[in-house]
N, C-alpha and C. Protein backbone atom coordinates (compact mmCIF):
# COMPACT_ATOMS: atom_id res chain seq x y z
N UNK A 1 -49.51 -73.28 -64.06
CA UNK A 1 -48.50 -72.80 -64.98
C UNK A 1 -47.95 -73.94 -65.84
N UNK A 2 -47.70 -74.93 -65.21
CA UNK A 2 -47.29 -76.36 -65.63
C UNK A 2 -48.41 -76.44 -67.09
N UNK A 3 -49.30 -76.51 -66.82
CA UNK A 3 -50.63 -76.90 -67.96
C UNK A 3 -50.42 -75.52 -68.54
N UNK A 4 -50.85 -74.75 -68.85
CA UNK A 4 -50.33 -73.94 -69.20
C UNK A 4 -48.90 -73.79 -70.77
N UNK A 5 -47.91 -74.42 -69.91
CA UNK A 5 -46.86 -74.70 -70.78
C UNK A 5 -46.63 -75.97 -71.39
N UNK A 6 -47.67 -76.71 -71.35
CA UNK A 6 -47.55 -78.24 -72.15
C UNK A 6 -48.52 -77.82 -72.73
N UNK A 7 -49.93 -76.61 -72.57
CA UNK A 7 -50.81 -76.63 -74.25
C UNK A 7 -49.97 -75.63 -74.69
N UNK A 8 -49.32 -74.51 -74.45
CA UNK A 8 -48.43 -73.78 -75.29
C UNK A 8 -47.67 -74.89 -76.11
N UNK A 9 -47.33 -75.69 -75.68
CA UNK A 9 -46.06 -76.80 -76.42
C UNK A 9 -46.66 -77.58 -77.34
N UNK A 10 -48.15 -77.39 -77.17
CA UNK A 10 -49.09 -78.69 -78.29
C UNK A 10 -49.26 -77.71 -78.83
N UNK A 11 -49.81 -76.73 -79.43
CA UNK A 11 -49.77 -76.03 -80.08
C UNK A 11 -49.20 -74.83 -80.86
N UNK A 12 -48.11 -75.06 -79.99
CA UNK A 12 -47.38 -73.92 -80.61
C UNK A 12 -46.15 -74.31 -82.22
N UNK A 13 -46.85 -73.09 -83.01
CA UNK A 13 -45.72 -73.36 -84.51
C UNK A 13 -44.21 -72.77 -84.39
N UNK A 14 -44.08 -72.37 -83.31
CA UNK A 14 -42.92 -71.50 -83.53
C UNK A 14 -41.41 -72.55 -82.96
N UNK A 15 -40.21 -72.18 -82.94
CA UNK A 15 -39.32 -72.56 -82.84
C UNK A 15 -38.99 -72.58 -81.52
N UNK A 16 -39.39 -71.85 -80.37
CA UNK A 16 -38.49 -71.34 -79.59
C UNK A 16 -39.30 -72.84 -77.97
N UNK A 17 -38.82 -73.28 -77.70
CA UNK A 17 -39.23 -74.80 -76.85
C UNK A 17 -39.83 -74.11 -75.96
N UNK A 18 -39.11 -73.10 -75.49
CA UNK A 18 -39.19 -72.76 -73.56
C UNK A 18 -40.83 -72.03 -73.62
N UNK A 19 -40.00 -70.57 -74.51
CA UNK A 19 -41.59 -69.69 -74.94
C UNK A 19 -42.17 -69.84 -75.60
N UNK A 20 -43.30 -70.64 -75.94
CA UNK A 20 -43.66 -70.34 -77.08
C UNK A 20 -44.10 -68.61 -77.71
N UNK A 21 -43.94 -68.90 -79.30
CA UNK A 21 -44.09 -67.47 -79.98
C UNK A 21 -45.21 -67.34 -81.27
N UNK A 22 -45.83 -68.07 -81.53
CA UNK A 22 -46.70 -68.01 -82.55
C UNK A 22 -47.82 -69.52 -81.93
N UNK A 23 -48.79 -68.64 -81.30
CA UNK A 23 -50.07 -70.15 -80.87
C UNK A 23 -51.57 -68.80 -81.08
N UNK A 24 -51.89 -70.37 -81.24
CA UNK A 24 -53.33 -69.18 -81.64
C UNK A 24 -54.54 -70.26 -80.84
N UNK A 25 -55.27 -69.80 -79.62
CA UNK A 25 -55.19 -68.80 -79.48
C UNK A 25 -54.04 -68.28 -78.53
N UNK A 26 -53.79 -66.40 -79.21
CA UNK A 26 -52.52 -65.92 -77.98
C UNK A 26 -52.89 -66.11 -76.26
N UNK A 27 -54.25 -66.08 -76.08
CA UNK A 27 -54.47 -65.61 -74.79
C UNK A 27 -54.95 -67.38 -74.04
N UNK A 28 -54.04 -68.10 -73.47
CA UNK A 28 -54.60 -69.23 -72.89
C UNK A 28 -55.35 -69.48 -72.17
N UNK A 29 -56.91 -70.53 -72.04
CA UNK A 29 -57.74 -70.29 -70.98
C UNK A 29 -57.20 -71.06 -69.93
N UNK A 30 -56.52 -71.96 -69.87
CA UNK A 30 -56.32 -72.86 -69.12
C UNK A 30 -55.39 -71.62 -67.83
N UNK A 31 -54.54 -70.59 -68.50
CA UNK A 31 -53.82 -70.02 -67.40
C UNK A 31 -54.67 -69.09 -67.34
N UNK A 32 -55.43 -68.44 -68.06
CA UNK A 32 -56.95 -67.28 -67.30
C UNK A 32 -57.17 -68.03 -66.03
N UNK A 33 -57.97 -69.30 -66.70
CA UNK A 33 -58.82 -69.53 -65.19
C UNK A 33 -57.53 -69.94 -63.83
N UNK A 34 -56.14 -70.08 -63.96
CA UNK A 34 -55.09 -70.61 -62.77
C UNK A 34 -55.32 -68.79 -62.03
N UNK A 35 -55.12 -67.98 -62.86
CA UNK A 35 -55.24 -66.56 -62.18
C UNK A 35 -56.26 -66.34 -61.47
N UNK A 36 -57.49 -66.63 -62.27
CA UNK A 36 -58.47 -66.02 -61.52
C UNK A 36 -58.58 -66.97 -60.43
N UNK A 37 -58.25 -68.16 -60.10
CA UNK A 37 -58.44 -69.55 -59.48
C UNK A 37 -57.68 -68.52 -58.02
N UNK A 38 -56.46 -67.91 -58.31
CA UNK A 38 -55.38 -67.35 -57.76
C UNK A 38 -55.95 -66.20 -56.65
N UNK A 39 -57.20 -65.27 -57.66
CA UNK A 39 -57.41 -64.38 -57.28
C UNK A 39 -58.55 -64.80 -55.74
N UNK A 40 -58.24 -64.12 -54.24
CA UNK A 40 -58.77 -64.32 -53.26
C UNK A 40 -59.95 -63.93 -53.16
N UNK A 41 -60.68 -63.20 -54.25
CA UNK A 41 -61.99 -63.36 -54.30
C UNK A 41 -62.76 -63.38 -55.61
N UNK A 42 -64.29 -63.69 -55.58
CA UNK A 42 -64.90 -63.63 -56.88
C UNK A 42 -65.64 -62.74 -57.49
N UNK A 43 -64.77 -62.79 -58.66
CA UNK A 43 -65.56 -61.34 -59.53
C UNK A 43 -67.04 -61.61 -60.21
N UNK A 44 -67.99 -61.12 -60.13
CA UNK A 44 -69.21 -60.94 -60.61
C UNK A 44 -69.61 -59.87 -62.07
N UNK A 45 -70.51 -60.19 -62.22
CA UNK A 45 -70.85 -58.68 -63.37
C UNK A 45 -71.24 -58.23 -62.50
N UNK A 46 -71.13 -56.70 -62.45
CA UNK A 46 -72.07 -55.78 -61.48
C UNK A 46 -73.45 -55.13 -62.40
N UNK A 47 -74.38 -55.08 -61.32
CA UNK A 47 -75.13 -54.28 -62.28
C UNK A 47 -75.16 -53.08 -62.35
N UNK A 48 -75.03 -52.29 -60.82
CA UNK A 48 -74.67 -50.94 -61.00
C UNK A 48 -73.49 -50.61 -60.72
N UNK A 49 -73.28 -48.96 -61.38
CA UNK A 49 -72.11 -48.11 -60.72
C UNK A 49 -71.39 -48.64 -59.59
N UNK A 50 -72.19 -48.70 -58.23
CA UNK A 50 -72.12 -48.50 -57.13
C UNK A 50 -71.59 -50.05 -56.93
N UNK A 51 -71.99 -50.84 -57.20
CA UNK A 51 -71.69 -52.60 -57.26
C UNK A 51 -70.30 -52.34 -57.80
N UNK A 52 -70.00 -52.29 -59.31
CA UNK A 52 -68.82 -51.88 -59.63
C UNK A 52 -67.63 -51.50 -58.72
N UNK A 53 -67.96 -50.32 -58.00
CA UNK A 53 -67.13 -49.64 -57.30
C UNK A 53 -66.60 -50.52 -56.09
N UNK A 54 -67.48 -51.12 -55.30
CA UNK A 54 -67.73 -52.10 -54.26
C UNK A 54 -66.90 -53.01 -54.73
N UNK A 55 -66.41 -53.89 -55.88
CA UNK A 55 -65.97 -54.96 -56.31
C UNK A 55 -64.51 -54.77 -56.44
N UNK A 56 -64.49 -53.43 -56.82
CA UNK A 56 -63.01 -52.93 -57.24
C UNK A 56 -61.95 -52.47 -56.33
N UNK A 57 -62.61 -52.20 -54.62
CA UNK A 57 -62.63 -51.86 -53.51
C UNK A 57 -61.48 -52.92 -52.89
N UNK A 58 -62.62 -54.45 -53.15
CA UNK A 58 -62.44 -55.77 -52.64
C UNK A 58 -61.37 -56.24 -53.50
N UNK A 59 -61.05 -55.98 -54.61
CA UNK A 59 -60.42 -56.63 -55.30
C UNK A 59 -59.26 -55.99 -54.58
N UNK A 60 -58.52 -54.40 -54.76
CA UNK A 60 -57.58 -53.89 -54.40
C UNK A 60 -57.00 -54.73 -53.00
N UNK A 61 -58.32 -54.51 -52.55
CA UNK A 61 -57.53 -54.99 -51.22
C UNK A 61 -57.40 -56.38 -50.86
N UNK A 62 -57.65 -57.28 -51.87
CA UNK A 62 -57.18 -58.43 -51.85
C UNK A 62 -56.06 -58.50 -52.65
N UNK A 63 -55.52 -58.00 -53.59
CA UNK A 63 -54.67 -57.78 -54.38
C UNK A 63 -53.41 -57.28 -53.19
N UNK A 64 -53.54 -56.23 -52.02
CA UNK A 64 -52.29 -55.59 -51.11
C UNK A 64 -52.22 -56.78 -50.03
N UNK A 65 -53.33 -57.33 -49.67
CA UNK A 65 -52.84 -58.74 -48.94
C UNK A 65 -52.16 -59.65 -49.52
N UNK A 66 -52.44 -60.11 -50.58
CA UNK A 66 -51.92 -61.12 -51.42
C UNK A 66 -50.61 -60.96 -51.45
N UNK A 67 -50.35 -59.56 -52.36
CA UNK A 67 -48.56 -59.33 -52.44
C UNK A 67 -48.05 -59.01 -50.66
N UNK A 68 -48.66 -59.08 -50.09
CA UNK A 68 -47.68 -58.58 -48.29
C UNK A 68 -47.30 -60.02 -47.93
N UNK A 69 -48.73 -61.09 -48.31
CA UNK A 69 -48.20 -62.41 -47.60
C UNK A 69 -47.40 -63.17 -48.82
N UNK A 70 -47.40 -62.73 -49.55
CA UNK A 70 -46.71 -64.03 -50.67
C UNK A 70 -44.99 -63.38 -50.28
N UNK A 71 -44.09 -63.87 -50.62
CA UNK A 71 -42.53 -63.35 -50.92
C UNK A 71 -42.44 -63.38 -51.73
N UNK A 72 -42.74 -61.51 -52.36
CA UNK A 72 -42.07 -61.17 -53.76
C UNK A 72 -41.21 -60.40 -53.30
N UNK A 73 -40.56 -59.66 -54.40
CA UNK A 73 -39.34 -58.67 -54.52
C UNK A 73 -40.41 -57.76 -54.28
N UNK A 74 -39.22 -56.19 -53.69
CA UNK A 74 -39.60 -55.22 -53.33
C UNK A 74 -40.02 -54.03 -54.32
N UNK A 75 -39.52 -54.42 -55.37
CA UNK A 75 -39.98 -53.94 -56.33
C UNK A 75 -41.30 -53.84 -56.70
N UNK A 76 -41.95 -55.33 -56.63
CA UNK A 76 -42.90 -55.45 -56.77
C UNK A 76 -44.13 -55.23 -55.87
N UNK A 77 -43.69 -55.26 -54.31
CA UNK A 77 -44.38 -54.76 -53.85
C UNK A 77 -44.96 -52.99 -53.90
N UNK A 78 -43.75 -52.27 -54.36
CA UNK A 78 -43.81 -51.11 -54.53
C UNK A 78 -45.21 -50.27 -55.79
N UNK A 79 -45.00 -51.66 -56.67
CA UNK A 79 -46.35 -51.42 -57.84
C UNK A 79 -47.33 -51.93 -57.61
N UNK A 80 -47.55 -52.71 -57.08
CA UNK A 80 -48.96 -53.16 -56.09
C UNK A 80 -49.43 -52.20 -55.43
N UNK A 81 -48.33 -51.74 -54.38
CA UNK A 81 -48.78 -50.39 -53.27
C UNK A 81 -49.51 -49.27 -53.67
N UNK A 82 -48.90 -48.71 -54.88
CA UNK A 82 -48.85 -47.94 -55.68
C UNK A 82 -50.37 -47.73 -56.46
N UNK A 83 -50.16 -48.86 -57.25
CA UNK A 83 -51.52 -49.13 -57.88
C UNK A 83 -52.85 -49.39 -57.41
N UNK A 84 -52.63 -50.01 -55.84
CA UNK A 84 -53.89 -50.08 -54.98
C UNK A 84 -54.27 -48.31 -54.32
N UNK A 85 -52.92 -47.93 -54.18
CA UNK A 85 -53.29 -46.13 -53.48
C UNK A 85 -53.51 -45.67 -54.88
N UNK A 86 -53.48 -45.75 -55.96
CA UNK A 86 -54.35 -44.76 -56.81
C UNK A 86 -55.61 -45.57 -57.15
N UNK A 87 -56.09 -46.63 -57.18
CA UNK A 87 -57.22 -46.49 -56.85
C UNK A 87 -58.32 -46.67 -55.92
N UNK A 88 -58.00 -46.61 -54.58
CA UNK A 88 -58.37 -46.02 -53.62
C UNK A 88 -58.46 -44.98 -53.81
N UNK A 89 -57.46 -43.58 -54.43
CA UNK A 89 -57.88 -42.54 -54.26
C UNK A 89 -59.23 -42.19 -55.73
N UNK A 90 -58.85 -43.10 -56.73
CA UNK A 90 -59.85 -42.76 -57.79
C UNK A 90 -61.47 -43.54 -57.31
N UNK A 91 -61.26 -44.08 -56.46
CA UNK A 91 -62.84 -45.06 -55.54
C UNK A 91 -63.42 -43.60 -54.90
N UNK A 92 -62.53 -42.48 -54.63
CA UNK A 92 -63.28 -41.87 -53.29
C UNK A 92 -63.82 -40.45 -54.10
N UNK A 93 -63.16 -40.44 -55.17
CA UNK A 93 -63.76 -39.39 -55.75
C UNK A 93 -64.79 -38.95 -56.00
């Protein structure tokens, strides 16, 4: 996050120190890859359907471990929960 907010700060035209508001590009790689770095497992291209489905499975449920062991707000656990039981239920269809 740190890196992250010192290339926002080299590049950014806008006024505002903390956020930057006008950088191009909007989408930073340096904090893509801290997320995916983040994420407890690795995403692949799939080639089929069925691979797909399998990946999205693993992801969820690394995604409901992740938020149980980290200390977030309950809030947030609630949209994690949420979002992993609908797609679990859209996996089984």
């Amino acid at each position: 996050f740190n890196r992250w907010l010192l290339e926002r700060k080299v590049i950014d035209k806008g006024k505002d120190p903390l956020l930057p508001s006008d950088c191009s590009p909007e989408l930073s790689q340096s904090l893509v890859h801290e997320i995916m770095d983040d994420i407890p497992i690795k995403l692949v291209k799939p080639k089929f359907c069925e691979d797909a489905r399998r990946q999205l499975y693993k992801y969820a449920e690394a995604a409901k471990k992740m938020i149980e062991s980290r200390g977030s707000s309950q809030e947030s656990r609630k949209v994690v929960k949420w979002n992993v039981g609908d797609t679990f239920k859209w996996l089984q269809k």
